[in-house]
PDB file of N, CA and C in Angstrom:
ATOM      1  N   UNK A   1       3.114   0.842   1.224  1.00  0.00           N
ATOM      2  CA  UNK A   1       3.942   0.539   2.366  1.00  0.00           C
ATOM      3  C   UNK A   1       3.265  -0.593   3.129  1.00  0.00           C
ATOM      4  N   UNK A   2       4.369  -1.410   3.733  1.00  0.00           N
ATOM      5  CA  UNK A   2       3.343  -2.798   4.390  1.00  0.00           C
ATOM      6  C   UNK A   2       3.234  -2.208   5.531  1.00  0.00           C
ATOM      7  N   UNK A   3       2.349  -3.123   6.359  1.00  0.00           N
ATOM      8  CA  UNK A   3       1.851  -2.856   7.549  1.00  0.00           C
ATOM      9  C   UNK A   3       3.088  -2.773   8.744  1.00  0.00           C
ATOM     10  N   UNK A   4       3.829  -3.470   8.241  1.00  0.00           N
ATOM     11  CA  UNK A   4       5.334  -3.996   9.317  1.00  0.00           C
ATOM     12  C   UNK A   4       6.080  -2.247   9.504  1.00  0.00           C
ATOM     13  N   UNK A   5       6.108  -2.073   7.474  1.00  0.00           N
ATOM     14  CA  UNK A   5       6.834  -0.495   7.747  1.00  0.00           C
ATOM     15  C   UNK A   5       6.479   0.412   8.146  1.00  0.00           C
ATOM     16  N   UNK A   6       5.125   0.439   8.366  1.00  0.00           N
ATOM     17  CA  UNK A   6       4.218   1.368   9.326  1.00  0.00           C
ATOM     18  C   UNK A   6       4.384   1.509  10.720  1.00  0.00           C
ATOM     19  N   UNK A   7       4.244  -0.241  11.261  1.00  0.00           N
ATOM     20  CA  UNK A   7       4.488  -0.273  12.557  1.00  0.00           C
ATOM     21  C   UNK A   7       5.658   0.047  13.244  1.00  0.00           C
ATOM     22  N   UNK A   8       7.140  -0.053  12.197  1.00  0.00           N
ATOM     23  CA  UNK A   8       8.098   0.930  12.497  1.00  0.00           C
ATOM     24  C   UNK A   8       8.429   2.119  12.690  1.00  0.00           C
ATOM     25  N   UNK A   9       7.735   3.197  11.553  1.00  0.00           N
ATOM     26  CA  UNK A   9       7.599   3.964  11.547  1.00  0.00           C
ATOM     27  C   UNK A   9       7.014   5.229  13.136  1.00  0.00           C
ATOM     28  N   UNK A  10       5.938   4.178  13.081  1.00  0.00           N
ATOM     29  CA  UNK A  10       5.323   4.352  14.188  1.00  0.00           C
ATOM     30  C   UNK A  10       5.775   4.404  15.967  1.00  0.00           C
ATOM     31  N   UNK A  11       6.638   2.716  15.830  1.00  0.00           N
ATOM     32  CA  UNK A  11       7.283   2.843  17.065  1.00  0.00           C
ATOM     33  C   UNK A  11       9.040   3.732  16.881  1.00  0.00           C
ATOM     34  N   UNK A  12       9.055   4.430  15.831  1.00  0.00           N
ATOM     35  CA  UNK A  12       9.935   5.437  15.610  1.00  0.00           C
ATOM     36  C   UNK A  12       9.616   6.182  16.207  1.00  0.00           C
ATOM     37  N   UNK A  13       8.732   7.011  15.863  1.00  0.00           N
ATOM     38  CA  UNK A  13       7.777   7.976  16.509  1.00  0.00           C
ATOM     39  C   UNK A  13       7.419   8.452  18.231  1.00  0.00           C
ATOM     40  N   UNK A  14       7.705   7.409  18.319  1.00  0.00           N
ATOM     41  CA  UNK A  14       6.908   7.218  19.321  1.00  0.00           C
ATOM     42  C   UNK A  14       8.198   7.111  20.205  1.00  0.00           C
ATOM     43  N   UNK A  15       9.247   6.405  20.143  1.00  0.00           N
ATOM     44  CA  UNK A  15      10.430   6.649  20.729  1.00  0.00           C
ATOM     45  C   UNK A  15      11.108   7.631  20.453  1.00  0.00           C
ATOM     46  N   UNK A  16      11.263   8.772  19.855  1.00  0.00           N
ATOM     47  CA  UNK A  16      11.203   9.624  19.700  1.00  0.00           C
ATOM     48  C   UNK A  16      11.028  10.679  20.341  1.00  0.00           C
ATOM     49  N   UNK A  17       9.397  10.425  20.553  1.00  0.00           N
ATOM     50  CA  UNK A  17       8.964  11.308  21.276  1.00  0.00           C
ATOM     51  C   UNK A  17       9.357  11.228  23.056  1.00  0.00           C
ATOM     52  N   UNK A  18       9.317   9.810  23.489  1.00  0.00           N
ATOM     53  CA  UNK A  18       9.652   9.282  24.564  1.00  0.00           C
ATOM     54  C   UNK A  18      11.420  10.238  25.230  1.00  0.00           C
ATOM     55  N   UNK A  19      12.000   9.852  24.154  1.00  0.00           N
ATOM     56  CA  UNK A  19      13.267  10.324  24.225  1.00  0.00           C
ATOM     57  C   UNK A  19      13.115  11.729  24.734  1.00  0.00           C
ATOM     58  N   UNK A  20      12.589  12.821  23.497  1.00  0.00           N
ATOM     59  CA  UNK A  20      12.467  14.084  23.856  1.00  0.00           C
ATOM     60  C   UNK A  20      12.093  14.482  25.386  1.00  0.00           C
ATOM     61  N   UNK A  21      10.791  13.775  25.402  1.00  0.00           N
ATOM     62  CA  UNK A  21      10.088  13.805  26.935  1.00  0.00           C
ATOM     63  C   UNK A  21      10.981  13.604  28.172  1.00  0.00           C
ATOM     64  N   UNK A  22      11.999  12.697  28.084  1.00  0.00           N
ATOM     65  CA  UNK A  22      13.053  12.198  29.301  1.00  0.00           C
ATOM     66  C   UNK A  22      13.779  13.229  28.877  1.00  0.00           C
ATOM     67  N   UNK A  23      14.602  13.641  27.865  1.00  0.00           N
ATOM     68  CA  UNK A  23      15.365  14.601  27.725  1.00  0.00           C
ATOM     69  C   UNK A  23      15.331  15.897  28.237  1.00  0.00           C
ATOM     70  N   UNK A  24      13.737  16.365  28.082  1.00  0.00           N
ATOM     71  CA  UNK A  24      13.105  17.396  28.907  1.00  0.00           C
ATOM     72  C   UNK A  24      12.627  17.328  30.285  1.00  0.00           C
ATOM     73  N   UNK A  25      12.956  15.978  30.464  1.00  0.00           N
ATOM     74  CA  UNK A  25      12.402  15.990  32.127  1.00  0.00           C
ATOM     75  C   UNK A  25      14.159  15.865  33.044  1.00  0.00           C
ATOM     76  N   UNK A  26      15.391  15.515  32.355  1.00  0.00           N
ATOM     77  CA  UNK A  26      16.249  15.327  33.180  1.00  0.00           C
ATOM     78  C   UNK A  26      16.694  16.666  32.782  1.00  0.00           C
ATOM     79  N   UNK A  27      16.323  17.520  31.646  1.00  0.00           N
ATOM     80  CA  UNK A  27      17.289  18.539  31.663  1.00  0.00           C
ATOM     81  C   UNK A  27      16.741  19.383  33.193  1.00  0.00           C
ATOM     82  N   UNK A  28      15.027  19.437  33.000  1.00  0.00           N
ATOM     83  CA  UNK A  28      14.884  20.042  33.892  1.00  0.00           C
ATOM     84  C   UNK A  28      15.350  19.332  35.474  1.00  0.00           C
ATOM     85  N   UNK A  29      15.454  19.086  35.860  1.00  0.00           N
ATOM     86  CA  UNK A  29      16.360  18.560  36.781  1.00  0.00           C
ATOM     87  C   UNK A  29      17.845  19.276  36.883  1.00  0.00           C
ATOM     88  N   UNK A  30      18.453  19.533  35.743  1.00  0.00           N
ATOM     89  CA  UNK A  30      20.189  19.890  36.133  1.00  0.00           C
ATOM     90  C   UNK A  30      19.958  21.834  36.057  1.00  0.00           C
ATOM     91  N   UNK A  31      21.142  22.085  36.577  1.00  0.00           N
ATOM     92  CA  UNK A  31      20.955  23.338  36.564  1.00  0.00           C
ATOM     93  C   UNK A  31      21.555  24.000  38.097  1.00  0.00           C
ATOM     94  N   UNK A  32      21.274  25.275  38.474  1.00  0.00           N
ATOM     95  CA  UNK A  32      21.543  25.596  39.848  1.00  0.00           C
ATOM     96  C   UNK A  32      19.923  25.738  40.663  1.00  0.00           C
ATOM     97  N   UNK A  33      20.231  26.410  41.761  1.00  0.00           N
ATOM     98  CA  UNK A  33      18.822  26.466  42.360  1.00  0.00           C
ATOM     99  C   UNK A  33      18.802  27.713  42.888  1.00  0.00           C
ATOM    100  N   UNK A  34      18.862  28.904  41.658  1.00  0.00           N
ATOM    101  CA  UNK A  34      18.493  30.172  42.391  1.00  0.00           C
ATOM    102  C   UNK A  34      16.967  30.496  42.450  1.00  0.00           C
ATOM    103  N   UNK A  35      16.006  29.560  42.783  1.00  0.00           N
ATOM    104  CA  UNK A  35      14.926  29.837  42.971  1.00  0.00           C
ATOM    105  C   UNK A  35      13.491  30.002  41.573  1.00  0.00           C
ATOM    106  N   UNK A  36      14.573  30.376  40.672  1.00  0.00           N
ATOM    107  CA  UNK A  36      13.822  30.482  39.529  1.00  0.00           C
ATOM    108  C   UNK A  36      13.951  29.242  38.630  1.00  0.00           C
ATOM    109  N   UNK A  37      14.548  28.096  39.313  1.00  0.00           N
ATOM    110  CA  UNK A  37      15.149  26.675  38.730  1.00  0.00           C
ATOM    111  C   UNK A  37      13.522  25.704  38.109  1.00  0.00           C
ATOM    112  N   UNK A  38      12.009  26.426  39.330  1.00  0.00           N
ATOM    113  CA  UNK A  38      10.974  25.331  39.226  1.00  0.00           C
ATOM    114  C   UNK A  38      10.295  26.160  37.967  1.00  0.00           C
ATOM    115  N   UNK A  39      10.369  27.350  37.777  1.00  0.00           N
ATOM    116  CA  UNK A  39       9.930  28.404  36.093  1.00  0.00           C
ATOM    117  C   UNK A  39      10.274  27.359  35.382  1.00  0.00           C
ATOM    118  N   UNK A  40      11.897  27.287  35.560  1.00  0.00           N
ATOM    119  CA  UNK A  40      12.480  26.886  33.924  1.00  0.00           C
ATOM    120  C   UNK A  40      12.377  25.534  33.700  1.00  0.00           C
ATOM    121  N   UNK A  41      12.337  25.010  34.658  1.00  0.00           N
ATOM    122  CA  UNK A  41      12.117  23.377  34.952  1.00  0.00           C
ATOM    123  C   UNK A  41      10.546  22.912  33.871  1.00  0.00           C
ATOM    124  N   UNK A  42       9.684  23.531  34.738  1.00  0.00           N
ATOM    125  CA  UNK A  42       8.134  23.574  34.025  1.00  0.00           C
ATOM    126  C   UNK A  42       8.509  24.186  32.584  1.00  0.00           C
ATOM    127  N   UNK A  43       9.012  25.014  32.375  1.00  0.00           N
ATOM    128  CA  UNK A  43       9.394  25.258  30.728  1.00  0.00           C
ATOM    129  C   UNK A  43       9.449  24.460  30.057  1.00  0.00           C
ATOM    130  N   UNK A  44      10.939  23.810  30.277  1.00  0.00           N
ATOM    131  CA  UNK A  44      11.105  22.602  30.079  1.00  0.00           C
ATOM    132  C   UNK A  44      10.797  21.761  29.196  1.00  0.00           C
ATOM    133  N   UNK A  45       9.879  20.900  30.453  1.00  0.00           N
ATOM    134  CA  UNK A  45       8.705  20.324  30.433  1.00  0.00           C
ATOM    135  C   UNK A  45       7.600  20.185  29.485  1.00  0.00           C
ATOM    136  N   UNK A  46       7.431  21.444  29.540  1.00  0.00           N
ATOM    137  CA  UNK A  46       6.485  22.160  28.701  1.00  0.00           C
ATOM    138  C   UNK A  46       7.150  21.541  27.342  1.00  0.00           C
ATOM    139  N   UNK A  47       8.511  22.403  26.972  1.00  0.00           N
ATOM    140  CA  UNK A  47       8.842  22.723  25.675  1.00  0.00           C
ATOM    141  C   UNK A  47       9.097  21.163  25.374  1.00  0.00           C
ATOM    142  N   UNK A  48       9.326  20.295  26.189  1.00  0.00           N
ATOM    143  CA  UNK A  48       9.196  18.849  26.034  1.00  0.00           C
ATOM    144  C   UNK A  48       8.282  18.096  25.282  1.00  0.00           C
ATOM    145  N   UNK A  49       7.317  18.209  26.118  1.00  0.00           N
ATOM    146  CA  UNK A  49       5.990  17.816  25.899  1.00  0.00           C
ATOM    147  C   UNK A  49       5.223  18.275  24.504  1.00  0.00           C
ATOM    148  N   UNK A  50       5.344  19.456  24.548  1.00  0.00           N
ATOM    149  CA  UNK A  50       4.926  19.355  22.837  1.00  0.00           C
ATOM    150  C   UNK A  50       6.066  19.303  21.997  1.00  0.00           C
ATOM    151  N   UNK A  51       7.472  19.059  21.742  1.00  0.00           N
ATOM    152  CA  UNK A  51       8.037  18.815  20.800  1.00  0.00           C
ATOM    153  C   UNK A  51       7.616  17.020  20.776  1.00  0.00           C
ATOM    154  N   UNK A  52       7.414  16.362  22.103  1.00  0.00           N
ATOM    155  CA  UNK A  52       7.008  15.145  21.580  1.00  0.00           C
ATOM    156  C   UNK A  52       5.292  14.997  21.113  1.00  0.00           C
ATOM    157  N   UNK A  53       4.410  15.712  21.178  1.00  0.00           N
ATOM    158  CA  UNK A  53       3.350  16.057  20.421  1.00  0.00           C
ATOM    159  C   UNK A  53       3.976  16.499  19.095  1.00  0.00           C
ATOM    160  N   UNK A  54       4.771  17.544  18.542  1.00  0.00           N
ATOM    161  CA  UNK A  54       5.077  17.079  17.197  1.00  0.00           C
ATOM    162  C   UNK A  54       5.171  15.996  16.931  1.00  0.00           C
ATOM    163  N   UNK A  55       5.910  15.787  17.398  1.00  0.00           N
ATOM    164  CA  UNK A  55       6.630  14.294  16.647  1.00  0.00           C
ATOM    165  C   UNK A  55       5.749  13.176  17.006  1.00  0.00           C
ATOM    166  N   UNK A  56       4.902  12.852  17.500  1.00  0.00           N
ATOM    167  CA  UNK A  56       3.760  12.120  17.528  1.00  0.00           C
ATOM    168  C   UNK A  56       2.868  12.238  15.904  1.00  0.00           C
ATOM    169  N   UNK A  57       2.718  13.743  16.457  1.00  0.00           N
ATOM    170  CA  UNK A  57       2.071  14.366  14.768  1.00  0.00           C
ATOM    171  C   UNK A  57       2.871  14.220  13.648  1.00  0.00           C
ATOM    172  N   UNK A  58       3.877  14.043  13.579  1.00  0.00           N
ATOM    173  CA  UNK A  58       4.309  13.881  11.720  1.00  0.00           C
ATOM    174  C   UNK A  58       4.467  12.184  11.893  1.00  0.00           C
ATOM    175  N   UNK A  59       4.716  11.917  13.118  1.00  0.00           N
ATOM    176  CA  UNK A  59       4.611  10.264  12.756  1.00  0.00           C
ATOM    177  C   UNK A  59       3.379   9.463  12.257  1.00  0.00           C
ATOM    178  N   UNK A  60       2.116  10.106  13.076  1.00  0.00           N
ATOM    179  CA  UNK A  60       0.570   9.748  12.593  1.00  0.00           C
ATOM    180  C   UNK A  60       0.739  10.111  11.299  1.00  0.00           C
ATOM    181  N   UNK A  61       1.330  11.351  10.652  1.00  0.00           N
ATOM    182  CA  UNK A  61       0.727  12.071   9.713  1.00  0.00           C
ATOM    183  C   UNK A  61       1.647  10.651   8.092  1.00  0.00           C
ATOM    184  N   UNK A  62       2.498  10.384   8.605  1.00  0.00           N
ATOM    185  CA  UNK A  62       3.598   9.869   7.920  1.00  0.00           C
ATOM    186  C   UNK A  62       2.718   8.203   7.750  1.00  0.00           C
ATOM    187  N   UNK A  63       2.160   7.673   8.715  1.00  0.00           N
ATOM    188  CA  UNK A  63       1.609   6.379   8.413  1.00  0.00           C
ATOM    189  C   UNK A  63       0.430   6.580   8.012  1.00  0.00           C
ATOM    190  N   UNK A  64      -0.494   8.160   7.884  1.00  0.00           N
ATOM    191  CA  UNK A  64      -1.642   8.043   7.110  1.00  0.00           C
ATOM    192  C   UNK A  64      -1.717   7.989   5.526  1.00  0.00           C
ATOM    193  N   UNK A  65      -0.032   8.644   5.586  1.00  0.00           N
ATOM    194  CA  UNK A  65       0.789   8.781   4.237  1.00  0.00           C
ATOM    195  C   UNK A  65       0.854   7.236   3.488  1.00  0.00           C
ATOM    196  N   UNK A  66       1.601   6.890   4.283  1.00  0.00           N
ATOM    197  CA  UNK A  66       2.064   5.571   4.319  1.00  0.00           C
ATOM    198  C   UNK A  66       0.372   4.390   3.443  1.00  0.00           C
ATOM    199  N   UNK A  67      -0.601   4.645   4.287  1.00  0.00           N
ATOM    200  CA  UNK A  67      -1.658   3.702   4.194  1.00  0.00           C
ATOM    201  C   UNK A  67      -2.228   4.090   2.957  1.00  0.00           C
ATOM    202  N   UNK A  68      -2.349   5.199   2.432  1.00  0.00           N
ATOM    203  CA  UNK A  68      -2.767   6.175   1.175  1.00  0.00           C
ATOM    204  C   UNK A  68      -1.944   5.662   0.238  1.00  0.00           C
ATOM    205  N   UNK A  69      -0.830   5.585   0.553  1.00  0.00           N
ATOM    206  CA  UNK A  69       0.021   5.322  -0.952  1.00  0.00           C
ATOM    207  C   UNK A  69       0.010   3.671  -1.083  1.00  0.00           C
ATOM    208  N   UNK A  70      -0.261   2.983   0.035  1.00  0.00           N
ATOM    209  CA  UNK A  70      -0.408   1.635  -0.433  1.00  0.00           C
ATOM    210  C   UNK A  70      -1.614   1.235  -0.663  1.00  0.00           C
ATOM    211  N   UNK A  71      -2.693   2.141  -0.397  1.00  0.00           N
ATOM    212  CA  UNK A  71      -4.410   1.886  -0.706  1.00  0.00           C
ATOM    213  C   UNK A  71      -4.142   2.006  -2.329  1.00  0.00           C
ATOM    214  N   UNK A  72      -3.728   2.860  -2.897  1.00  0.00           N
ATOM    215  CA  UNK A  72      -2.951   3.350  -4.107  1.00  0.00           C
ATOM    216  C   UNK A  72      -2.785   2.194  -4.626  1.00  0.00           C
ATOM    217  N   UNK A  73      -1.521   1.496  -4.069  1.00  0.00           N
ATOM    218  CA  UNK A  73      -0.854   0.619  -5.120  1.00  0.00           C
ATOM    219  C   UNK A  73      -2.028  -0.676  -5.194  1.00  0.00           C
ATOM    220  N   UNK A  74      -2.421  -1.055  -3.989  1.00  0.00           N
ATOM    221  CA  UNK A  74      -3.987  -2.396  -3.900  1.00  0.00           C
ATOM    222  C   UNK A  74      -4.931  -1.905  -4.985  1.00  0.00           C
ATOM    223  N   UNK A  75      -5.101  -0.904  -5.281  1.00  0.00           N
ATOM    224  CA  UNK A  75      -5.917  -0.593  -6.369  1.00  0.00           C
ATOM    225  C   UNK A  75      -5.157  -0.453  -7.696  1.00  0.00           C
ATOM    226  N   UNK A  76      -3.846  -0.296  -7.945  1.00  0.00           N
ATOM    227  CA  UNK A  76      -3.655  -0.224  -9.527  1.00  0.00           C
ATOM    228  C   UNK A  76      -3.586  -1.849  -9.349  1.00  0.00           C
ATOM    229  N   UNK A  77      -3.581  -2.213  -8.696  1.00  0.00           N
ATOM    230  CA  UNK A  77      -3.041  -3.960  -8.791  1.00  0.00           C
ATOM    231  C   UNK A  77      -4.262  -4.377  -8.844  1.00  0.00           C
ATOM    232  N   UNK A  78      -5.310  -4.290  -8.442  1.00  0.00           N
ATOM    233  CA  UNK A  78      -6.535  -4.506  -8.727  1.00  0.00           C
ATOM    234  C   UNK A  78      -7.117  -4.609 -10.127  1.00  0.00           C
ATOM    235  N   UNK A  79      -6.619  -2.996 -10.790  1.00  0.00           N
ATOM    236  CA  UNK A  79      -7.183  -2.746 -12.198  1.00  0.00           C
ATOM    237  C   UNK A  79      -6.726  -3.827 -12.809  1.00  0.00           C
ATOM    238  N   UNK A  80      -5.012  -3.605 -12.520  1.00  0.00           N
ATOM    239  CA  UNK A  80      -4.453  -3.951 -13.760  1.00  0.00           C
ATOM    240  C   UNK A  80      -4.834  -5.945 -13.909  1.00  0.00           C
ATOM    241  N   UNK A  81      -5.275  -6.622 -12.379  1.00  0.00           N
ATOM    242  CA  UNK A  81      -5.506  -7.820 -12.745  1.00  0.00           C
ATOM    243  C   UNK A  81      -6.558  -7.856 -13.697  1.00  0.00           C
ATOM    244  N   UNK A  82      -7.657  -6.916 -13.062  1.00  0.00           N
ATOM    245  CA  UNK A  82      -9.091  -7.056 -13.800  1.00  0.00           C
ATOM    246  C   UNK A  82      -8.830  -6.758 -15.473  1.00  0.00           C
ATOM    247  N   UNK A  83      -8.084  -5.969 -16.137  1.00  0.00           N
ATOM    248  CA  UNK A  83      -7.296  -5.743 -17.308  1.00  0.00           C
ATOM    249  C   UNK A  83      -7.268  -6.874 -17.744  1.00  0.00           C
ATOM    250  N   UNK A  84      -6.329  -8.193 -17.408  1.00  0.00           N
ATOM    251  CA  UNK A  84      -4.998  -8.834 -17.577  1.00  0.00           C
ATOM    252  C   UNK A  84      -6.757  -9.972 -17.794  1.00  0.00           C
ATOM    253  N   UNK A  85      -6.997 -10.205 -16.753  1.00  0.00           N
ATOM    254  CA  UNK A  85      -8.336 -10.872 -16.865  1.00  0.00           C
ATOM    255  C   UNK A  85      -9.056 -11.109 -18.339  1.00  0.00           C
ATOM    256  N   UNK A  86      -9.483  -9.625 -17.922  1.00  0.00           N
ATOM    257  CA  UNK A  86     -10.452  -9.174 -19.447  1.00  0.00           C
ATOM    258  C   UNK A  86      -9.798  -9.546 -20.479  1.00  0.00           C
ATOM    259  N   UNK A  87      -8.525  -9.329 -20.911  1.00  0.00           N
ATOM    260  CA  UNK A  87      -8.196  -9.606 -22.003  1.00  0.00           C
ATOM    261  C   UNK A  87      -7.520 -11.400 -22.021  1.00  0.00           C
ATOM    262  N   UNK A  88      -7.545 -11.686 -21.438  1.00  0.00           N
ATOM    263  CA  UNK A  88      -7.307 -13.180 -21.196  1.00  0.00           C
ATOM    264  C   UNK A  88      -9.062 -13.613 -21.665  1.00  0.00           C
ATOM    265  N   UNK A  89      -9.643 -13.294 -21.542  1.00  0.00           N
ATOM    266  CA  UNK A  89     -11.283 -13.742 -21.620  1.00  0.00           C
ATOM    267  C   UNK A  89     -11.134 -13.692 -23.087  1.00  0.00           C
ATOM    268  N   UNK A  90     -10.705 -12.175 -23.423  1.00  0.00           N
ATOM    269  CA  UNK A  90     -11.119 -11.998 -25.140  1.00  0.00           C
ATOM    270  C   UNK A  90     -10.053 -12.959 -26.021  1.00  0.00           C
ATOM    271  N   UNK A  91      -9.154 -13.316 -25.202  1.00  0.00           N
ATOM    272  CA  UNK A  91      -8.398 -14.093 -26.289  1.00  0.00           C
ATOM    273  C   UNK A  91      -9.049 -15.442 -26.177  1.00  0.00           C
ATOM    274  N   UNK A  92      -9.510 -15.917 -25.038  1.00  0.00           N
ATOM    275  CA  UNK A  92      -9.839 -17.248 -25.093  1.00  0.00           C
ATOM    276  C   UNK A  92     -11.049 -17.395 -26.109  1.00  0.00           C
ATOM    277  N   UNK A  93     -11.889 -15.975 -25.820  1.00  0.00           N
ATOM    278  CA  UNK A  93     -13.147 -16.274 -26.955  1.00  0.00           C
ATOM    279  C   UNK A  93     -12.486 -16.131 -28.297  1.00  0.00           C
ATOM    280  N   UNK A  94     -11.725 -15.291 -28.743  1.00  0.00           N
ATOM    281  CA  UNK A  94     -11.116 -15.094 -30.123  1.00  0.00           C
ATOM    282  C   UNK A  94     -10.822 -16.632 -30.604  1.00  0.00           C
ATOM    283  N   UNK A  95      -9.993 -17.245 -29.853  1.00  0.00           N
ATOM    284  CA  UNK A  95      -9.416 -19.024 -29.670  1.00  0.00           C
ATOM    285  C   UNK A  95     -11.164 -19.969 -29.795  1.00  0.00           C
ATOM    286  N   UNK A  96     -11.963 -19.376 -29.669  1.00  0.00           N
ATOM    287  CA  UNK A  96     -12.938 -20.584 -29.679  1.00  0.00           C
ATOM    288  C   UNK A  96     -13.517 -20.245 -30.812  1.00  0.00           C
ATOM    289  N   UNK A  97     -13.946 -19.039 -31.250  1.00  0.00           N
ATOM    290  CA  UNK A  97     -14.077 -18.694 -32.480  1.00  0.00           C
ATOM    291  C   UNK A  97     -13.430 -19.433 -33.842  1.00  0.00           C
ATOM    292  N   UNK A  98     -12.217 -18.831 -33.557  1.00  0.00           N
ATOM    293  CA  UNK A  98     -11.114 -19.747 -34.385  1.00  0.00           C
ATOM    294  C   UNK A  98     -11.441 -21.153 -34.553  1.00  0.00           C
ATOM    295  N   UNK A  99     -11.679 -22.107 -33.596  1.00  0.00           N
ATOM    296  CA  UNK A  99     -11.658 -22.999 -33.837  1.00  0.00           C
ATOM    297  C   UNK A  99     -13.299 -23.742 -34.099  1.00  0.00           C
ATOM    298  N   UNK A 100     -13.958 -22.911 -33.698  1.00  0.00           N
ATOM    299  CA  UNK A 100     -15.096 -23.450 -34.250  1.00  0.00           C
ATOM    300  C   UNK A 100     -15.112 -22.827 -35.834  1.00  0.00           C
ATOM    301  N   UNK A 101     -14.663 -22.126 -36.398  1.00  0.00           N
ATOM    302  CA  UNK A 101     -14.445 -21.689 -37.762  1.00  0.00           C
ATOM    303  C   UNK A 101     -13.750 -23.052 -38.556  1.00  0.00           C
ATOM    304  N   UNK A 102     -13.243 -23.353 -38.144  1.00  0.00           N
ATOM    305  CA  UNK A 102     -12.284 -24.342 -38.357  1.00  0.00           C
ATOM    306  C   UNK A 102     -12.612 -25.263 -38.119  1.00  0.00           C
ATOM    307  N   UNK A 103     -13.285 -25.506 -37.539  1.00  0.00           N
ATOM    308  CA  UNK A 103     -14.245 -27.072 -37.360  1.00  0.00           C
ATOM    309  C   UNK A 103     -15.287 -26.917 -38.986  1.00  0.00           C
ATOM    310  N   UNK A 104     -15.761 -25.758 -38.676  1.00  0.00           N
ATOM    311  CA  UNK A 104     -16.955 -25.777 -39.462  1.00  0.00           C
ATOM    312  C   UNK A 104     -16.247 -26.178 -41.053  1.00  0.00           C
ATOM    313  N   UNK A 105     -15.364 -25.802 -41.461  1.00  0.00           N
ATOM    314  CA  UNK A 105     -15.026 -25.807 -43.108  1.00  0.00           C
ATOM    315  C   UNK A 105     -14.168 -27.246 -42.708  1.00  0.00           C
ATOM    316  N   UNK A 106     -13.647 -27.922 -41.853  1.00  0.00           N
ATOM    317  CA  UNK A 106     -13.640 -29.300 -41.667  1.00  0.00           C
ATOM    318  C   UNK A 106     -14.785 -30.197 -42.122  1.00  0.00           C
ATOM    319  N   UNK A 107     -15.787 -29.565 -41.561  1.00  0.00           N
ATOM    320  CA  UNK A 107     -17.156 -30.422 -41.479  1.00  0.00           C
ATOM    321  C   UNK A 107     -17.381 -30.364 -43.006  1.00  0.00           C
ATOM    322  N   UNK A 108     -17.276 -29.203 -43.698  1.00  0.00           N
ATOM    323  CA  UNK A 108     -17.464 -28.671 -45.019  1.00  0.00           C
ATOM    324  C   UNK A 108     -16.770 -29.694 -45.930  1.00  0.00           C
ATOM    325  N   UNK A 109     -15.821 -30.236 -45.909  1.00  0.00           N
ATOM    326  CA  UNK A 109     -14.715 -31.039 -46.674  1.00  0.00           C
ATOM    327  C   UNK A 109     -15.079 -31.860 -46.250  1.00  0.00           C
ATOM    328  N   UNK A 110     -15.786 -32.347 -45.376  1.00  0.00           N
ATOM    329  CA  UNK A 110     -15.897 -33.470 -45.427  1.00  0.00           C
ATOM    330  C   UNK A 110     -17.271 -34.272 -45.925  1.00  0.00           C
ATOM    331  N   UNK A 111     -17.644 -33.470 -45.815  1.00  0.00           N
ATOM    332  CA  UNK A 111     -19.785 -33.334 -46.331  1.00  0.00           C
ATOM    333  C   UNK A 111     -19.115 -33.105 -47.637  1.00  0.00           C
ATOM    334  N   UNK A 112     -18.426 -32.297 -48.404  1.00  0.00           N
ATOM    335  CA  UNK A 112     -18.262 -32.830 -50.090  1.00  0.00           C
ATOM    336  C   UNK A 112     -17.372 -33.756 -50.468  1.00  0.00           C
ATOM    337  N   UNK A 113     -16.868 -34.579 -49.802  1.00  0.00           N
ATOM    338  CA  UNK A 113     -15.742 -35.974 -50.004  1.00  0.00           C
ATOM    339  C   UNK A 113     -16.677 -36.867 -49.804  1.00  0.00           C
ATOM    340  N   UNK A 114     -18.007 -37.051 -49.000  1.00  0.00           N
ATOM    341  CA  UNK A 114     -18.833 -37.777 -48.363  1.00  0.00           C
ATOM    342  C   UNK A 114     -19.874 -37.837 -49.775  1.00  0.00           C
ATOM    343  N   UNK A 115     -19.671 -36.357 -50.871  1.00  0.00           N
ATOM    344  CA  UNK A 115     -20.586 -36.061 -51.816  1.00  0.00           C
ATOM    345  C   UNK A 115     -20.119 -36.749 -52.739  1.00  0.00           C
ATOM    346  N   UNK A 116     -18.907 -36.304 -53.052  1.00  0.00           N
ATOM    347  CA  UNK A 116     -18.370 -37.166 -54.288  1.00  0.00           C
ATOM    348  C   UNK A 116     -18.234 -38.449 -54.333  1.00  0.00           C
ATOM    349  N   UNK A 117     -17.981 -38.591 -53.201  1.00  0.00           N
ATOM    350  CA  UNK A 117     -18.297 -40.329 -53.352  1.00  0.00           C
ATOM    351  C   UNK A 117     -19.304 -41.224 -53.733  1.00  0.00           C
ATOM    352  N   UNK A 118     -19.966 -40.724 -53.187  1.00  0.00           N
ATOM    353  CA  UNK A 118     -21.478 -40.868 -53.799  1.00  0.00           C
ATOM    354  C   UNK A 118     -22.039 -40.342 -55.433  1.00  0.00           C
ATOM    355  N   UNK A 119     -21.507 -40.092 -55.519  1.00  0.00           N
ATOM    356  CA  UNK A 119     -21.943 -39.143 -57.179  1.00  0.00           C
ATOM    357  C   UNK A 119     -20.769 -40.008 -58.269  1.00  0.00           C
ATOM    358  N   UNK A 120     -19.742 -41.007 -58.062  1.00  0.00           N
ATOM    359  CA  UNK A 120     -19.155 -41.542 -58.478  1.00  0.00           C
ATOM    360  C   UNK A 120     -20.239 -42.920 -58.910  1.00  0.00           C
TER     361      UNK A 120
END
């Protein structure tokens, strides 16, 4: 996950939680006022306040997710260059091989054309 979808994620979260929090602060506000209005009010509140502590918590929990599975992917992408590498190396040596093989029985034909001529 990129850093951008994180930071969404995040200010998801986080508005979210904001929301809940106002939601729980105007509910407590409406209502009648038989005296027992400042209990339920602080309830509320209360029950506010940590539903936006959840949701704080699965949002952290969701971008630690998030950073794990893309630490993940930076590392198979890692291997697989170092792979792609390595075997790019072995072909180039296989390729020099080859052609120094091939030089050499060049050189060969030509050191006995260089012979016969001489032996004529």
């Amino acid at each position: 996950m990129t850093e951008d979808g994180l930071k969404r994620k995040r200010g998801r979260a986080i508005l979210v939680a904001l929301a809940i929090g106002v939601t729980g602060v105007a509910w407590a506000g409406c209502g009648d006022d038989d005296g027992n209005g400042a209990g339920e009010a602080q309830e509320r509140i209360e029950k506010g306040v940590e539903e936006a502590k959840q949701g704080l918590e699965k949002g952290k929990q969701e971008a630690e997710k998030g950073l794990e599975n893309g630490k993940q992917e930076v590392t198979k992408g890692f291997e697989k260059a170092e792979e792609e590498a390595n075997q790019g190396k072995a072909d180039a040596e296989k390729k020099v091989e080859e052609a120094k093989q091939e030089a050499e029985e060049k050189i060969e034909e030509a050191e006995d054309q260089v012979q016969g001529g001489y032996e004529r």
